[in-house]
N, C-alpha and C. Protein backbone atom coordinates (compact mmCIF):
# COMPACT_ATOMS: atom_id res chain seq x y z
N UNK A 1 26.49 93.03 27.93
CA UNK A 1 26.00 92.90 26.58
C UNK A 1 24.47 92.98 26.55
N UNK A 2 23.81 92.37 27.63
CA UNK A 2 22.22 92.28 27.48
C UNK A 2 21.58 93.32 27.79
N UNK A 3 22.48 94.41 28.20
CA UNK A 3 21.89 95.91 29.38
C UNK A 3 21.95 96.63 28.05
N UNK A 4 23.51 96.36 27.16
CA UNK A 4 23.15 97.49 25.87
C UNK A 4 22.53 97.15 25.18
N UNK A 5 22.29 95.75 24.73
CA UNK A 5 21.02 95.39 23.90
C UNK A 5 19.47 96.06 24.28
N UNK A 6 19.66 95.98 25.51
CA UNK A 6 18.09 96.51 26.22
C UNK A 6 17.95 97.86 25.50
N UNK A 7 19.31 99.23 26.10
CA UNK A 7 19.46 99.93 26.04
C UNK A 7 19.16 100.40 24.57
N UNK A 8 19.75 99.84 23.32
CA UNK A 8 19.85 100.40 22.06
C UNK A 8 18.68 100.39 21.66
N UNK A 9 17.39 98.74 22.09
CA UNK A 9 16.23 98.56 21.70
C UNK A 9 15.52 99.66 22.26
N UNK A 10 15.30 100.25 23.55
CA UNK A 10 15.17 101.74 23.89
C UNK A 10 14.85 102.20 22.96
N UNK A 11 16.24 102.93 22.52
CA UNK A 11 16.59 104.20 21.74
C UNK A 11 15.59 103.67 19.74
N UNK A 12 15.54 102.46 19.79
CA UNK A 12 15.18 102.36 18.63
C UNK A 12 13.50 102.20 18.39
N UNK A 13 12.87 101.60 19.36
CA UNK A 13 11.88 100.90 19.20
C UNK A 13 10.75 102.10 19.80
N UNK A 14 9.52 101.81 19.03
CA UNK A 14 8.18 102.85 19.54
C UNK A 14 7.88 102.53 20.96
N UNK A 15 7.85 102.79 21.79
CA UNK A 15 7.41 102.06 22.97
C UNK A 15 5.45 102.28 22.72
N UNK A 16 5.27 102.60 21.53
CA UNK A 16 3.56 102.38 21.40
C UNK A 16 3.63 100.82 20.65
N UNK A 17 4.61 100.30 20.28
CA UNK A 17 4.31 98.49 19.58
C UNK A 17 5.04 97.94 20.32
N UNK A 18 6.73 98.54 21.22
CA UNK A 18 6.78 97.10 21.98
C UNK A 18 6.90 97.92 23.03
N UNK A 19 7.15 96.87 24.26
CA UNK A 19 7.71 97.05 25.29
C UNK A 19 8.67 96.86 25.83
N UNK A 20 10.04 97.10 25.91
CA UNK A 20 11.18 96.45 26.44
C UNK A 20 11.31 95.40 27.47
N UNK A 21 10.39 95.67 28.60
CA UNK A 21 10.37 94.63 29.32
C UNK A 21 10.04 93.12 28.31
N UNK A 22 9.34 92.99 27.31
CA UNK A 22 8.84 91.95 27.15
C UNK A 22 10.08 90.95 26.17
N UNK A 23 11.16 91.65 25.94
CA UNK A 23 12.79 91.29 25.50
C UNK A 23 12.99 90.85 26.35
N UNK A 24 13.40 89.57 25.57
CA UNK A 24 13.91 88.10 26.31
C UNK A 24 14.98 87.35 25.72
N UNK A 25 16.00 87.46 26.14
CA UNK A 25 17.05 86.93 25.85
C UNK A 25 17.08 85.33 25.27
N UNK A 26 17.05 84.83 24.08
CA UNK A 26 16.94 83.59 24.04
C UNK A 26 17.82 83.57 22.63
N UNK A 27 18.97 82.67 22.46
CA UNK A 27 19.66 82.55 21.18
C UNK A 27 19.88 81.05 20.54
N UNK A 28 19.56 80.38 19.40
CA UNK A 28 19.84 79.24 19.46
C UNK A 28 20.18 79.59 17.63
N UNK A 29 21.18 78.63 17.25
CA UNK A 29 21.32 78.35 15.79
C UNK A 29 20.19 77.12 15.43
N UNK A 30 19.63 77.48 14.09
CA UNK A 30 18.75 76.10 13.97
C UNK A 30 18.97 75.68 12.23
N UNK A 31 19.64 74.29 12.21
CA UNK A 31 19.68 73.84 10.71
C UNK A 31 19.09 72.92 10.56
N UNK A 32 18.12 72.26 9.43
CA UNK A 32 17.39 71.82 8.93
C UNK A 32 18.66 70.29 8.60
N UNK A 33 18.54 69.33 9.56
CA UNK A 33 19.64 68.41 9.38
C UNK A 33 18.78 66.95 9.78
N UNK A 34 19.09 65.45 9.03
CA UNK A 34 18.45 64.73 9.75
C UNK A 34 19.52 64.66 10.76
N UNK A 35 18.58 63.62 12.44
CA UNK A 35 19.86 63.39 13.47
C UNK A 35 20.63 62.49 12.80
N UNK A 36 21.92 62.31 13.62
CA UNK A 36 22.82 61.39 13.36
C UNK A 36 22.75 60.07 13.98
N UNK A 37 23.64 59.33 12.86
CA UNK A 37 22.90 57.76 12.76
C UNK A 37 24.79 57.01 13.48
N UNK A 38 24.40 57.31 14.56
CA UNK A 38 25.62 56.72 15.33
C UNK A 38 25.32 56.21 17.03
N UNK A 39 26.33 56.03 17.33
CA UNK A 39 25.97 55.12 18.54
C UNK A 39 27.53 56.31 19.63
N UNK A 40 27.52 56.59 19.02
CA UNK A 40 29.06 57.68 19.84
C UNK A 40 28.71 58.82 20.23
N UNK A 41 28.26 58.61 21.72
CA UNK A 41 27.68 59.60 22.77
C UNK A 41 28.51 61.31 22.51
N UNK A 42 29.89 60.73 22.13
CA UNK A 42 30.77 62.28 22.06
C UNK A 42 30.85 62.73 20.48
N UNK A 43 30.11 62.09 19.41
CA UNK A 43 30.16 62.32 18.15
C UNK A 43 29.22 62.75 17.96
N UNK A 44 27.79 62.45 18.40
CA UNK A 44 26.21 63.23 18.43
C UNK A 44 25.82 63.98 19.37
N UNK A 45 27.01 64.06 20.35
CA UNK A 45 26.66 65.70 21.40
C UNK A 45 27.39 66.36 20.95
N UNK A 46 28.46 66.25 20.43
CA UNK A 46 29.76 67.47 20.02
C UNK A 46 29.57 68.22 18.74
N UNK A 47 28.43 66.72 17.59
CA UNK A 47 27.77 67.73 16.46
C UNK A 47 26.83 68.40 16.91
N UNK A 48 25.95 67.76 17.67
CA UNK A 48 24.47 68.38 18.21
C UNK A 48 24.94 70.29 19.11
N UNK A 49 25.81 70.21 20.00
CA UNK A 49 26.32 71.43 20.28
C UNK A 49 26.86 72.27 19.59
N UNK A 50 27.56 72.41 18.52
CA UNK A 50 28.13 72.86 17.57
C UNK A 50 27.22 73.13 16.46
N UNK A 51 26.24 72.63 16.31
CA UNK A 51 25.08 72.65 15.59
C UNK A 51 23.82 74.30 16.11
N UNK A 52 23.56 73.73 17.36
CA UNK A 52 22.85 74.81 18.00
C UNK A 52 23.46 76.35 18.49
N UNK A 53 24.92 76.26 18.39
CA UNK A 53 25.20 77.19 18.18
C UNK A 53 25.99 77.46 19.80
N UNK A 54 25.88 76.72 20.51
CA UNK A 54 26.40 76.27 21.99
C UNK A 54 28.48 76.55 22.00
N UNK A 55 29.06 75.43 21.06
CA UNK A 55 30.11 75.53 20.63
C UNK A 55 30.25 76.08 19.33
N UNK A 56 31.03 76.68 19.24
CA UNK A 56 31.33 77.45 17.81
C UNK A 56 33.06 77.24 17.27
N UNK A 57 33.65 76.65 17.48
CA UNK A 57 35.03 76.37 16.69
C UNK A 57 34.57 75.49 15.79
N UNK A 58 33.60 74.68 15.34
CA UNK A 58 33.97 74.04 14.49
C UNK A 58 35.17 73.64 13.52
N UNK A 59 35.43 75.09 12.85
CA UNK A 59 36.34 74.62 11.42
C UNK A 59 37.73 74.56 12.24
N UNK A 60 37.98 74.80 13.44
CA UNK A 60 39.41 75.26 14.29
C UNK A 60 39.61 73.93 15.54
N UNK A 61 39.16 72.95 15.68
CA UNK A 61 38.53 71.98 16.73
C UNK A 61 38.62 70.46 15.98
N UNK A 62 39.25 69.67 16.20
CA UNK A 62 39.55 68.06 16.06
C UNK A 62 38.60 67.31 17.67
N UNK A 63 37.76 66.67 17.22
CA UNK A 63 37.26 65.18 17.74
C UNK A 63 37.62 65.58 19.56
N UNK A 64 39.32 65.44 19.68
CA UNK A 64 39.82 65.08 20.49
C UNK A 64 39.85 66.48 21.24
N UNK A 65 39.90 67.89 20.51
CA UNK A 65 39.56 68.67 21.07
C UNK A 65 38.64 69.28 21.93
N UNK A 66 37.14 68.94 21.12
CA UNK A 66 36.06 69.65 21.42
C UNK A 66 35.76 68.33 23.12
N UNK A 67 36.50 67.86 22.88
CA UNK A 67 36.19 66.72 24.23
C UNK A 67 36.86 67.31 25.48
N UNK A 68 37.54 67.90 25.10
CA UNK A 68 38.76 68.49 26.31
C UNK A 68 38.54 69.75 26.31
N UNK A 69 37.34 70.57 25.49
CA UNK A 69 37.30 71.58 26.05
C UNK A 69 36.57 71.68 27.13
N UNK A 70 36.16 73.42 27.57
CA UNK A 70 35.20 73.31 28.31
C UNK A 70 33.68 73.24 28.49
N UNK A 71 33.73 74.37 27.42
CA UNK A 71 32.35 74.05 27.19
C UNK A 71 32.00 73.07 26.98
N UNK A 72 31.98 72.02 26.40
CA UNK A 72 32.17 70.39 26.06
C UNK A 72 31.70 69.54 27.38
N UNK A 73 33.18 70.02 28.03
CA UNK A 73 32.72 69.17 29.10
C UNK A 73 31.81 69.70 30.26
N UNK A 74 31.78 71.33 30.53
CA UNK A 74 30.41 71.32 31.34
C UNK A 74 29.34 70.97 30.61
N UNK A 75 29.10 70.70 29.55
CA UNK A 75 27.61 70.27 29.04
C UNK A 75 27.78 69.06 29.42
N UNK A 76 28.60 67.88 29.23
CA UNK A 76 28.40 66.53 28.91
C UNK A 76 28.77 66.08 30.74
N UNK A 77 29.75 66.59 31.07
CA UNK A 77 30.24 65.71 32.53
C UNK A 77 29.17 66.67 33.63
N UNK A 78 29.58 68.08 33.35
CA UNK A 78 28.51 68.47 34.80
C UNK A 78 27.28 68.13 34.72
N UNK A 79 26.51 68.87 33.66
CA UNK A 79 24.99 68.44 33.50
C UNK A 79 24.12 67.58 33.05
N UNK A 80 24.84 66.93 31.77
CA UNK A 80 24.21 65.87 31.31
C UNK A 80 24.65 64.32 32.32
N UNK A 81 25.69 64.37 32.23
CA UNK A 81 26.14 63.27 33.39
C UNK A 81 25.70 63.25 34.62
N UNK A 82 25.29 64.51 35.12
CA UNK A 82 25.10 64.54 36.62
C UNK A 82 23.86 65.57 36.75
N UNK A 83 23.00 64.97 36.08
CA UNK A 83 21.59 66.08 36.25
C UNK A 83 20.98 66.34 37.29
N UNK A 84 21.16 65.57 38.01
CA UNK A 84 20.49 65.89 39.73
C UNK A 84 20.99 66.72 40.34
N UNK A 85 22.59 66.43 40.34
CA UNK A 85 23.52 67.53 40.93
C UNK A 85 22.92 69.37 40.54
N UNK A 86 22.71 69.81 42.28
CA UNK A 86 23.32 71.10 41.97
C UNK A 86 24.62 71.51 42.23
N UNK A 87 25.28 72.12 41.20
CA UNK A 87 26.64 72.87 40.88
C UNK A 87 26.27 73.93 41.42
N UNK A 88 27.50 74.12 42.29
CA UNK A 88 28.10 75.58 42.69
C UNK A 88 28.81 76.29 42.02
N UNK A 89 29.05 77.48 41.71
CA UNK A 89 30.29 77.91 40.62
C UNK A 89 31.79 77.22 41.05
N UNK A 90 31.84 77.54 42.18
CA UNK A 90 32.91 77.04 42.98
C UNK A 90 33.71 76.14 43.02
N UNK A 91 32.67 74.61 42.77
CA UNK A 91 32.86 73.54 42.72
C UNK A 91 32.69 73.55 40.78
N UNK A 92 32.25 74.14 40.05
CA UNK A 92 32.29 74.04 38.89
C UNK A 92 33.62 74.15 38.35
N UNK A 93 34.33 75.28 39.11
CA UNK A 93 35.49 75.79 38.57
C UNK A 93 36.62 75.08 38.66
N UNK A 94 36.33 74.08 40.23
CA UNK A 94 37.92 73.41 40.68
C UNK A 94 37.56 72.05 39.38
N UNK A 95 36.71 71.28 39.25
CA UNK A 95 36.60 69.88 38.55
C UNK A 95 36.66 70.18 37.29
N UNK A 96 36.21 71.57 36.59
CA UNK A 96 37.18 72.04 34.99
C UNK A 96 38.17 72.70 35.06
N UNK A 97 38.48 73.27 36.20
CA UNK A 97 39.74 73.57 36.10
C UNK A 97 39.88 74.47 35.51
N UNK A 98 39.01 75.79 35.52
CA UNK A 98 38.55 76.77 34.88
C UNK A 98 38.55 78.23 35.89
N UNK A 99 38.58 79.02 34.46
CA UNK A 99 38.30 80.82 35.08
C UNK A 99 36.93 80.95 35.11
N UNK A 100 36.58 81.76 35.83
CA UNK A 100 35.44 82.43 36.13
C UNK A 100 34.84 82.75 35.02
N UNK A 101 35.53 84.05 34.03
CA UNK A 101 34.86 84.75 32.82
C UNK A 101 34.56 83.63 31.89
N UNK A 102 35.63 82.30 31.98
CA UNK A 102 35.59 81.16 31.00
C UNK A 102 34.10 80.46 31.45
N UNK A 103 34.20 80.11 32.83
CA UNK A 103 32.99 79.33 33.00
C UNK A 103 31.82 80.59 32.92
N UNK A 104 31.60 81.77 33.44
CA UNK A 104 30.50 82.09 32.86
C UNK A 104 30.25 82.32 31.62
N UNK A 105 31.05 82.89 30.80
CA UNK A 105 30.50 82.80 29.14
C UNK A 105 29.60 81.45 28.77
N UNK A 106 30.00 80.33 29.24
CA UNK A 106 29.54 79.15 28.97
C UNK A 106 27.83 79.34 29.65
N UNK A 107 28.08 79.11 30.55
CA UNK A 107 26.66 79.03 31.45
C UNK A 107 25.81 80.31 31.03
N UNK A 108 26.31 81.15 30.79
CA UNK A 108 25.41 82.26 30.06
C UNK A 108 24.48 81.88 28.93
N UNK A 109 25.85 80.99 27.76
CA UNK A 109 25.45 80.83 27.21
C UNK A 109 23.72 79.56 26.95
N UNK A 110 23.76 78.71 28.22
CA UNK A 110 23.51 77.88 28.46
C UNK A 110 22.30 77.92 29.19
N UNK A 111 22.36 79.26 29.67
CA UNK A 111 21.09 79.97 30.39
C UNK A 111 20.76 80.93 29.07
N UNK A 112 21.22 81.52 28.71
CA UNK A 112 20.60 81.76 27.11
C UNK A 112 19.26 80.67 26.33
N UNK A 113 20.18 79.36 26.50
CA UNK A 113 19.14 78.62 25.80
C UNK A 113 17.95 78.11 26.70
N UNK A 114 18.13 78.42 27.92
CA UNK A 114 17.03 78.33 29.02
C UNK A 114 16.89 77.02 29.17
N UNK A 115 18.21 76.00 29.33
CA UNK A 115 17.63 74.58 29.48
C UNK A 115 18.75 74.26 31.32
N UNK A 116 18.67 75.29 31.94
CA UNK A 116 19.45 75.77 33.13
C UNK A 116 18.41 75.88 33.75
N UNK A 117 18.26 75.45 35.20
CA UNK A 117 17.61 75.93 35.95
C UNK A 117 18.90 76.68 37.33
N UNK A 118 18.65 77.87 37.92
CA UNK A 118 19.34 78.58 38.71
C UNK A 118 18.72 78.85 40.20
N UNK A 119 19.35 78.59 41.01
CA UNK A 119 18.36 78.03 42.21
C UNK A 119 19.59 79.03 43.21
N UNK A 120 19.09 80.01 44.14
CA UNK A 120 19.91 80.77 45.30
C UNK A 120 19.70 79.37 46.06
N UNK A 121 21.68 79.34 47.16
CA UNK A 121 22.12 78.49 47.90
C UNK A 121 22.92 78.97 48.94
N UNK A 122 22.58 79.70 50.13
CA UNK A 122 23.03 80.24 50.96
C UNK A 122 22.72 81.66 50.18
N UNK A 123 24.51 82.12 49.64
CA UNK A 123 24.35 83.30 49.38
C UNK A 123 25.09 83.30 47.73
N UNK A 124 25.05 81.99 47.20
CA UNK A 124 25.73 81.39 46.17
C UNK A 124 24.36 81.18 45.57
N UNK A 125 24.94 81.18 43.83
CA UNK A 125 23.43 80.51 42.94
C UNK A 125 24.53 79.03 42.91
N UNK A 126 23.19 77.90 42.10
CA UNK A 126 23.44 76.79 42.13
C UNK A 126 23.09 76.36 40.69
N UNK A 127 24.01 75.63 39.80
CA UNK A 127 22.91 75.65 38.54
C UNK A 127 23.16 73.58 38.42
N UNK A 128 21.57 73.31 37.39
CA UNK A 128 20.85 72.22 37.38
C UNK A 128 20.68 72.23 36.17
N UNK A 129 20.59 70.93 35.16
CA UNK A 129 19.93 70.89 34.08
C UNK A 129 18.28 70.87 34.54
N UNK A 130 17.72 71.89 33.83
CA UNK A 130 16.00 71.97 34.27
C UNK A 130 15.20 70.84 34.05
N UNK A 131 14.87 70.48 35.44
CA UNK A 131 14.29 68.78 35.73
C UNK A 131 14.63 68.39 35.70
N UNK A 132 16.06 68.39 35.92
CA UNK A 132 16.99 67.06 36.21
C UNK A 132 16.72 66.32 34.61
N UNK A 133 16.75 66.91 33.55
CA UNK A 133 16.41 66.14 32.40
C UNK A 133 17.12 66.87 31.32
N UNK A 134 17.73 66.58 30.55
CA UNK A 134 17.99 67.16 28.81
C UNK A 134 16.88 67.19 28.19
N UNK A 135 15.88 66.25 27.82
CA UNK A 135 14.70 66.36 27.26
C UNK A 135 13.68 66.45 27.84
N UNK A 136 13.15 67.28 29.23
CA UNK A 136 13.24 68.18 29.72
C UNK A 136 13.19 69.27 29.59
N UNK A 137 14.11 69.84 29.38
CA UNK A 137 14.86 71.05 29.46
C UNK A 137 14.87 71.37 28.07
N UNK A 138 15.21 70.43 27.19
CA UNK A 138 14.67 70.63 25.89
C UNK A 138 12.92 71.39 25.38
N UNK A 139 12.58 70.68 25.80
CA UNK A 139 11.04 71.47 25.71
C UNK A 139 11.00 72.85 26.16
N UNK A 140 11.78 73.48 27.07
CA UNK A 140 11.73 74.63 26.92
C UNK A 140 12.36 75.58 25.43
N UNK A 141 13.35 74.80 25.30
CA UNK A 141 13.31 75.35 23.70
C UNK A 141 12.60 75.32 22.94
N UNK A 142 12.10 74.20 23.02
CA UNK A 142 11.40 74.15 21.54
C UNK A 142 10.34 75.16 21.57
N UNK A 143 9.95 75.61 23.30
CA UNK A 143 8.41 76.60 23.08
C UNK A 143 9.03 78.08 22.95
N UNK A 144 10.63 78.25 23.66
CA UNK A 144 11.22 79.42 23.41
C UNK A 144 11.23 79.71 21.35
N UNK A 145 11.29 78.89 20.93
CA UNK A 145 11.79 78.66 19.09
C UNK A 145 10.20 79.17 18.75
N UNK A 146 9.46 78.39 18.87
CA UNK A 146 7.90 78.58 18.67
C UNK A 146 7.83 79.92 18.89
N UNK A 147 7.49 80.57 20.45
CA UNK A 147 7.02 82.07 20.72
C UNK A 147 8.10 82.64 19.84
N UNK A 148 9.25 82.66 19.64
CA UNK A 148 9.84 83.51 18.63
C UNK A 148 9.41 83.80 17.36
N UNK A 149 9.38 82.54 16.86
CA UNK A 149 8.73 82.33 15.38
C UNK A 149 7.28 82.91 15.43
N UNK A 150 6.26 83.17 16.71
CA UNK A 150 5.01 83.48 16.18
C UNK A 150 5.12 85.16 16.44
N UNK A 151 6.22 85.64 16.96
CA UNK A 151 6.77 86.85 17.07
C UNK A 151 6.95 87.59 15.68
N UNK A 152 8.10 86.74 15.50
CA UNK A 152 8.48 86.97 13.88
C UNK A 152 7.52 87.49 13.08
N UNK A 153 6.39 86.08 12.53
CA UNK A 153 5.00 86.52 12.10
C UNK A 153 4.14 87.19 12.42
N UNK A 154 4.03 87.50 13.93
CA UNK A 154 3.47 89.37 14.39
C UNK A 154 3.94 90.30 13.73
N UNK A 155 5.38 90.65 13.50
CA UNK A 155 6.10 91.33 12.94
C UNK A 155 5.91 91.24 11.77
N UNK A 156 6.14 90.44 10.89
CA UNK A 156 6.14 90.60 9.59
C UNK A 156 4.39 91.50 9.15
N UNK A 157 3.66 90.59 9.67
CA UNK A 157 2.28 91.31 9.77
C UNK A 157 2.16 93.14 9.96
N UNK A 158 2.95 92.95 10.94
CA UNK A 158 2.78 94.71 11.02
C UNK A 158 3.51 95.13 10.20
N UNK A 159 4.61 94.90 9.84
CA UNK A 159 5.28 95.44 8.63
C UNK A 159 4.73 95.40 7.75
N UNK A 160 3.91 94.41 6.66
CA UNK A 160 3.02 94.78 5.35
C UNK A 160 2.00 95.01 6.07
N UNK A 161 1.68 95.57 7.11
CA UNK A 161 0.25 96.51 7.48
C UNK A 161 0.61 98.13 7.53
N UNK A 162 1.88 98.33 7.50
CA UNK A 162 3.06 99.74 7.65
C UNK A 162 2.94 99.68 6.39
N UNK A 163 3.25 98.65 5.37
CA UNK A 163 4.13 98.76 4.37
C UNK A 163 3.03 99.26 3.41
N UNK A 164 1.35 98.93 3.41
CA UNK A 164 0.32 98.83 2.93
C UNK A 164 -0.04 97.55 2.06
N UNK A 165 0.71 96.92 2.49
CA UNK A 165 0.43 95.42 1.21
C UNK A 165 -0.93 95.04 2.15
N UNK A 166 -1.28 94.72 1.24
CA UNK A 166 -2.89 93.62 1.86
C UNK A 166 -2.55 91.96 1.17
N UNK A 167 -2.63 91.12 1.83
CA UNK A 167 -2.72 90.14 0.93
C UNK A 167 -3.68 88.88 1.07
């Protein structure tokens, strides 16, 4: 998916305003919500994930579900529970009890939001919540959200500088 994305931006883009290399994979949903006013570790991670765009069944997913899935639980038992730990895929797969394509979609997704750190281990990668921290690892979002947004406003700029608006 990220090779034809590269690929189409190619075929579309001036290579005199961007550069392809400088496409960076980063995806997050963002809603304008206060946090939640609870004390239920699996009720303010399961909205908070579902929120950012991490889990997506919402309208198809009960409480008891989104707990037993997987994605669910590699966020909450592998990494958040065990942030020091480096995970092997290996060992990822036997303790969820999971496929390969299943567990990487997840971790893709998860390295998408860049709060993964990926470390070579022999001849295996190893993955870590980055710094052994959620908030942490959080801060890399928030500066990934930022450089986007001041992207955006590059863009828009050159567009009413194309468009001829002055303002």
């Amino acid at each position: 998916m990220v090779h034809h994305l590269i690929d189409s931006l190619r075929k579309k883009l001036n290579s005199n305003i961007y550069s392809v290399n400088e496409v960076k994979m980063f995806e997050i949903h963002i809603k304008y919500k206060s946090p939640p006013n609870s004390d239920d570790l699996d009720l303010v991670l399961s909205e908070f994930l579902l929120d950012i765009g991490y889990i997506n069944e919402r309208e198809t997913m009960d409480m008891d579900s989104i707990k037993k899935s997987i994605p669910y639980r590699l966020f909450k038992e592998v990494f958040l529970l065990r942030p020091d730990k480096k995970w092997l895929v290996d060992e990822m797969l036997v303790y969820l009890g999971t496929t390969k394509p299943t567990l990487y979609r997840y971790l893709n997704r998860l390295k998408a939001l860049d709060i993964l750190q990926e470390e070579l281990a022999g001849k295996e990668k190893s993955y870590s919540l980055r710094y052994n921290s959620l908030s942490a690892a959080w801060m890399f979002v928030e500066n990934n959200v930022k450089m986007a947004m001041d992207n955006y406003r590059k863009t828009i700029g050159l567009i009413e500088k194309l468009a001829g608006e002055k303002k």
